[in-house]
C-alpha atoms as a PDB file:
ATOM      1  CA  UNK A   1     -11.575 -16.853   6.903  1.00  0.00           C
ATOM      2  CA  UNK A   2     -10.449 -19.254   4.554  1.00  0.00           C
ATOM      3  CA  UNK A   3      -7.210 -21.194   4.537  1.00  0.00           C
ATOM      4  CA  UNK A   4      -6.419 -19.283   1.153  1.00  0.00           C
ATOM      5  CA  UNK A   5      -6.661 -16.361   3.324  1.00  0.00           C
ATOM      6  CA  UNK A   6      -4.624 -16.796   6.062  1.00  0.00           C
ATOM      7  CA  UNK A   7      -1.771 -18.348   4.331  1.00  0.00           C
ATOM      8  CA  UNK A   8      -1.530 -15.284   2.253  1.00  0.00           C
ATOM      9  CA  UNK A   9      -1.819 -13.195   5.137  1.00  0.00           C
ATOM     10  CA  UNK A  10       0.610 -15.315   6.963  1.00  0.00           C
ATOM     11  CA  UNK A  11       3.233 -14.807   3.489  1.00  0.00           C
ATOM     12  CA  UNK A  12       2.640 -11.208   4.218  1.00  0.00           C
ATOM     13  CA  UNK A  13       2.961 -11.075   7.850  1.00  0.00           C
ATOM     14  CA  UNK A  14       5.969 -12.597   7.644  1.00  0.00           C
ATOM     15  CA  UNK A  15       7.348 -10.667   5.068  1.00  0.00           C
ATOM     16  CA  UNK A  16       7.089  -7.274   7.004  1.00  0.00           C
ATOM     17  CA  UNK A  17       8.032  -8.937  10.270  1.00  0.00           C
ATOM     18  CA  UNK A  18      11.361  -9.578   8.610  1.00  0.00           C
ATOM     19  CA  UNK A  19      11.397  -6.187   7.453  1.00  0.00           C
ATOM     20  CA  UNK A  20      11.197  -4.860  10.570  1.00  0.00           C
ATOM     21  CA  UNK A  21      13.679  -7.427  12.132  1.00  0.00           C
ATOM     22  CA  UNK A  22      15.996  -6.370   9.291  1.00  0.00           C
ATOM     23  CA  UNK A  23      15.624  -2.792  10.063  1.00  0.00           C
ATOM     24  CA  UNK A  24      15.692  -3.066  13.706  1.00  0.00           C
ATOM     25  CA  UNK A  25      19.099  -5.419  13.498  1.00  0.00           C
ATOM     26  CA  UNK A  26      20.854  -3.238  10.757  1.00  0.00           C
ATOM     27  CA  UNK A  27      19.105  -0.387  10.313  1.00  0.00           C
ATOM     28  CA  UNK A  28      18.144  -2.018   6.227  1.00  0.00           C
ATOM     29  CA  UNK A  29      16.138  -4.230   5.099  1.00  0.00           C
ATOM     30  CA  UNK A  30      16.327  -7.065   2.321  1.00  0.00           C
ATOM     31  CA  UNK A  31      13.551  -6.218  -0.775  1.00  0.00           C
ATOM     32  CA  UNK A  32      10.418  -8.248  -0.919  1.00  0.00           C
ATOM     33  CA  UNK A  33      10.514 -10.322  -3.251  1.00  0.00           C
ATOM     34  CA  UNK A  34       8.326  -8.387  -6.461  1.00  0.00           C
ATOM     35  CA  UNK A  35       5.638 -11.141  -6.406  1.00  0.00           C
ATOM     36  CA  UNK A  36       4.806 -11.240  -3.023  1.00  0.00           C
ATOM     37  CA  UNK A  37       5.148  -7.502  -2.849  1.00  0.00           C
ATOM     38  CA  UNK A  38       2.742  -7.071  -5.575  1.00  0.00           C
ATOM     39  CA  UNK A  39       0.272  -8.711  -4.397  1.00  0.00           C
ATOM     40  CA  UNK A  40       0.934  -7.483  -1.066  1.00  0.00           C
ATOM     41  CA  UNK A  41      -0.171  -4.166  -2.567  1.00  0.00           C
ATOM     42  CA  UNK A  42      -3.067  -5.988  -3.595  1.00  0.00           C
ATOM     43  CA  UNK A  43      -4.079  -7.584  -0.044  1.00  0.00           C
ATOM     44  CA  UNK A  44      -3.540  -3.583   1.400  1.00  0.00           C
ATOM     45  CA  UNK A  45      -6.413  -2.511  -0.761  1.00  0.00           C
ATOM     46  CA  UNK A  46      -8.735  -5.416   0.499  1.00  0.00           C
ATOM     47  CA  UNK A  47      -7.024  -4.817   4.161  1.00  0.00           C
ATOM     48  CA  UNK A  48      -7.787  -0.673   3.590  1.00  0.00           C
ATOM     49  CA  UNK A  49     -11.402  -1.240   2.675  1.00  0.00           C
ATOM     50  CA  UNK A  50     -11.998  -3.103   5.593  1.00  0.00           C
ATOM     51  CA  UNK A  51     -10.535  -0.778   8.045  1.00  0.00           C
ATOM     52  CA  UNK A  52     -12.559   2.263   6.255  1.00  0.00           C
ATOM     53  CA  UNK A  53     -15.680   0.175   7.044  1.00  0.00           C
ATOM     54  CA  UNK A  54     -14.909  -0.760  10.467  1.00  0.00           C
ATOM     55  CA  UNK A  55     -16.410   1.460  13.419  1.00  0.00           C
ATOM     56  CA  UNK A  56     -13.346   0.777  15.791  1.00  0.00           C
ATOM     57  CA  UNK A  57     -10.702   2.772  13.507  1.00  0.00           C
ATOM     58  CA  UNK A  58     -13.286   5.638  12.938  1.00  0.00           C
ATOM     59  CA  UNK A  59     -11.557   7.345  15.736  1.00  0.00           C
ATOM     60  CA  UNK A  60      -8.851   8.260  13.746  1.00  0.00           C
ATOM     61  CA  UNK A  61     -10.188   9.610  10.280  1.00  0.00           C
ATOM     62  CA  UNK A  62     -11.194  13.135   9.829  1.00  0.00           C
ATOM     63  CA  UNK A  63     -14.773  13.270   9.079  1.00  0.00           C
ATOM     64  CA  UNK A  64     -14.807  14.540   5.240  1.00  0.00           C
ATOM     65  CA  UNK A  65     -10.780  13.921   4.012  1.00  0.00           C
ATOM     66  CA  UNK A  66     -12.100  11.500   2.094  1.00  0.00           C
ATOM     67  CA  UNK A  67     -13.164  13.552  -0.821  1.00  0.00           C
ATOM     68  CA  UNK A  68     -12.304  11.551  -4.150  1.00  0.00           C
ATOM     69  CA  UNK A  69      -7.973  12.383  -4.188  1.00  0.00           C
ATOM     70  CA  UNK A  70      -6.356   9.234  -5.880  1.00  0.00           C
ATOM     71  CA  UNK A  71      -3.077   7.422  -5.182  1.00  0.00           C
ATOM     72  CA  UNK A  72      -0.868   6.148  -8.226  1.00  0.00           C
ATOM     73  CA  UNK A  73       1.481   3.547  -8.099  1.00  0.00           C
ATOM     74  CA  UNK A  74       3.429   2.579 -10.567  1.00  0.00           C
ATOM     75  CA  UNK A  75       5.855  -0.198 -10.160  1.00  0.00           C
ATOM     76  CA  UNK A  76       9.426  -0.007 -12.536  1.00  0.00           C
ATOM     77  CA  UNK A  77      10.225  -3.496 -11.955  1.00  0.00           C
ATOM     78  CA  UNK A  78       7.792  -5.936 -12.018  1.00  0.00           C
ATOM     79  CA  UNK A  79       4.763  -6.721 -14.476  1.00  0.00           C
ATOM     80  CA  UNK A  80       1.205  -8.115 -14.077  1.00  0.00           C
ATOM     81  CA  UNK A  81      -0.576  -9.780 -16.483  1.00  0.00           C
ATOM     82  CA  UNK A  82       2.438  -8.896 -19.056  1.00  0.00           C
ATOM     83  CA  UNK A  83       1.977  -4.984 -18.496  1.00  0.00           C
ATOM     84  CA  UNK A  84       3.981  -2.793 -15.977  1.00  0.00           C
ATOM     85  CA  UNK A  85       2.262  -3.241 -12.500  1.00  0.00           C
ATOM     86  CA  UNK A  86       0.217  -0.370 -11.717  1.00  0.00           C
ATOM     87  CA  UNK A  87      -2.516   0.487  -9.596  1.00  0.00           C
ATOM     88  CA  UNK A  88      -5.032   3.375  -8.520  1.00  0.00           C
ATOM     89  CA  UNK A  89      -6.412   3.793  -5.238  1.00  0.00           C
ATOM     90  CA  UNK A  90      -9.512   6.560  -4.968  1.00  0.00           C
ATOM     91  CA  UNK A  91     -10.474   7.330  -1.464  1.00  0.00           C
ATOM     92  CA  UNK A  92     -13.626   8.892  -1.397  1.00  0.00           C
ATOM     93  CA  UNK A  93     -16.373   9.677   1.001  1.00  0.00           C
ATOM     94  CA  UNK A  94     -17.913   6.095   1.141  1.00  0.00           C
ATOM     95  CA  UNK A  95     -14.602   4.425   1.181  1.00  0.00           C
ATOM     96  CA  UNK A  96     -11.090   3.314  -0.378  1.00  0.00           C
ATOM     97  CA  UNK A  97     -11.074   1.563  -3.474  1.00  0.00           C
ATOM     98  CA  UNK A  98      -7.633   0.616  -5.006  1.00  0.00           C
ATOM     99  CA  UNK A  99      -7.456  -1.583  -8.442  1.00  0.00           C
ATOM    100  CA  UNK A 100      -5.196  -2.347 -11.172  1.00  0.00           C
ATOM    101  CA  UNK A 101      -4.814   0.005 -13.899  1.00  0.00           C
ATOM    102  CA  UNK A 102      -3.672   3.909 -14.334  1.00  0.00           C
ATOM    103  CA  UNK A 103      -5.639   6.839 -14.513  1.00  0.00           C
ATOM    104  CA  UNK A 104      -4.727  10.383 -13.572  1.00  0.00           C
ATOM    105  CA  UNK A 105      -3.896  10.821  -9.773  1.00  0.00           C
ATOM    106  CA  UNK A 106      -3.552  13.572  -6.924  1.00  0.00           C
ATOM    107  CA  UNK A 107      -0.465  11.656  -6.242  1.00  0.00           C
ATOM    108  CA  UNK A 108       2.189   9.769  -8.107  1.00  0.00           C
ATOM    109  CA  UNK A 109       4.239   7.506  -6.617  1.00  0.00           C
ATOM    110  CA  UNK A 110       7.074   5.076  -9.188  1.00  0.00           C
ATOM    111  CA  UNK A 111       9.214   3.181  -7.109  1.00  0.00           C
ATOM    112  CA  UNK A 112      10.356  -0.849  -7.235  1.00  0.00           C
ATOM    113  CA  UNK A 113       6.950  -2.569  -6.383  1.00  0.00           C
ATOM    114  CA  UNK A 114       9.049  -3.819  -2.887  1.00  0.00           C
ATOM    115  CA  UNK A 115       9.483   0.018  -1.960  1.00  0.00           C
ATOM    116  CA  UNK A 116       5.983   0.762  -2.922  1.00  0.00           C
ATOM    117  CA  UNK A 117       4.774  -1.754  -0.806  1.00  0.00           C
ATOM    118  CA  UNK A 118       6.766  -0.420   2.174  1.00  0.00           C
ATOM    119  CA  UNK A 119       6.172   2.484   1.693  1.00  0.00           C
ATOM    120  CA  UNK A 120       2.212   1.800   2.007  1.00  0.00           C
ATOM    121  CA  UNK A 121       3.079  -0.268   5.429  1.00  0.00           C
ATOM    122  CA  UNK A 122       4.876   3.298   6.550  1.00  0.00           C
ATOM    123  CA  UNK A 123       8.523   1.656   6.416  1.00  0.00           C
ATOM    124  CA  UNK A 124      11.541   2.554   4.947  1.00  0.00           C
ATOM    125  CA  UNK A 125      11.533   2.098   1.084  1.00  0.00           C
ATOM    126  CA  UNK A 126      15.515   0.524  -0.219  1.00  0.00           C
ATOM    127  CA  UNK A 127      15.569   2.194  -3.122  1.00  0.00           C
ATOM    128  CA  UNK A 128      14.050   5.692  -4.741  1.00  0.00           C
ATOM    129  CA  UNK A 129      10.350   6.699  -3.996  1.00  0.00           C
ATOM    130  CA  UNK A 130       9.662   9.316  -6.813  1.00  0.00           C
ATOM    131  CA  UNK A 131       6.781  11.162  -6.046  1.00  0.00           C
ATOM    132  CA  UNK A 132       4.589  13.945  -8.077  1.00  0.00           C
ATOM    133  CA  UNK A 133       1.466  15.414  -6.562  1.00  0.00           C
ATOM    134  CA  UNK A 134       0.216  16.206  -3.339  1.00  0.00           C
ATOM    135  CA  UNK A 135       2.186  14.847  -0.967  1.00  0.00           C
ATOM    136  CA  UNK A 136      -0.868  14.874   1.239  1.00  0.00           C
ATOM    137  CA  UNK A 137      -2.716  12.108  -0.342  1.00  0.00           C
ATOM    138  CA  UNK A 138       0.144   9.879   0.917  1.00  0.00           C
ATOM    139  CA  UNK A 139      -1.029  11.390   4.257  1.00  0.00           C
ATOM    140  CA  UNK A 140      -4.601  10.295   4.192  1.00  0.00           C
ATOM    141  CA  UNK A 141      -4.068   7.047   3.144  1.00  0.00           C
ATOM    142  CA  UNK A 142      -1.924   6.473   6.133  1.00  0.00           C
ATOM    143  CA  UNK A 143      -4.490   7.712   8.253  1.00  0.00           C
ATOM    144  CA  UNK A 144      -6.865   5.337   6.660  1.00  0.00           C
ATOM    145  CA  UNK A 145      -4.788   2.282   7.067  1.00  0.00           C
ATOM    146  CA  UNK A 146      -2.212   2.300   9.358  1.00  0.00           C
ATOM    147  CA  UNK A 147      -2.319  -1.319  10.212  1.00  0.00           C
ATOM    148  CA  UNK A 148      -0.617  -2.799  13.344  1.00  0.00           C
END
């Protein structure tokens, strides 16, 4: 990889090591700050895609729960590229795509982008998580990247 790469990684790394020091210490955690969270969110989706591809987490996926359900996010406090930060995640039988933009979704989820960051990395979101949909979409993903 590229030094670009792992210092961003590193940023991110070290942001959800001090959420989970937070947590474990106090039982809450400090937000990320909406930046680095959003492109965390970002780096998941690359992260994701690699993990569908990759033989060794096969193991763990059900073979055809990947059937085209879509993910929403929708950020309240933070914008990209002068527009409310949004993104769309599709995972579908050949693997998990997530990109900027909106589009209609299986599942909602509107949250600070800090909280919707967490709450992709399966930890405890500070604020309100407002969800519509299938909850089981949320589910799948997890199953699809549950990164350690």
């Amino acid at each position: 990889h590229t030094a670009t790469f792992v210092a961003r990684r590193a940023s991110h790394e070290t942001a959800l090591h001090r959420v989970d020091a937070q947590l474990a210490a106090t039982g809450a955690a400090g937000e990320v700050a909406p930046a680095l969270a959003a492109d965390g969110i970002e780096e998941v989706f690359m992260l994701v895609a690699e993990a569908a591809a990759d033989p060794r987490t096969a193991g763990r996926r059900e073979t055809g729960a990947r059937r085209g359900q879509t993910l929403a996010l929708h950020a309240t406090d933070h914008a990209l590229d002068r527009t409310p930060a949004a993104w769309l995640v599709r995972l579908d039988p050949t693997g998990v795509r997530g990109e900027r933009g909106t589009g209609p979704a299986d599942l909602t989820l509107r949250a600070a982008v800090s909280d919707l960051e967490m709450t992709l990395y399966q930890r405890p979101a500070r604020g309100p998580v407002v969800r519509t949909g299938d909850p089981a979409v949320l589910d799948l993903f997890h199953r699809e990247f549950t990164f350690t």
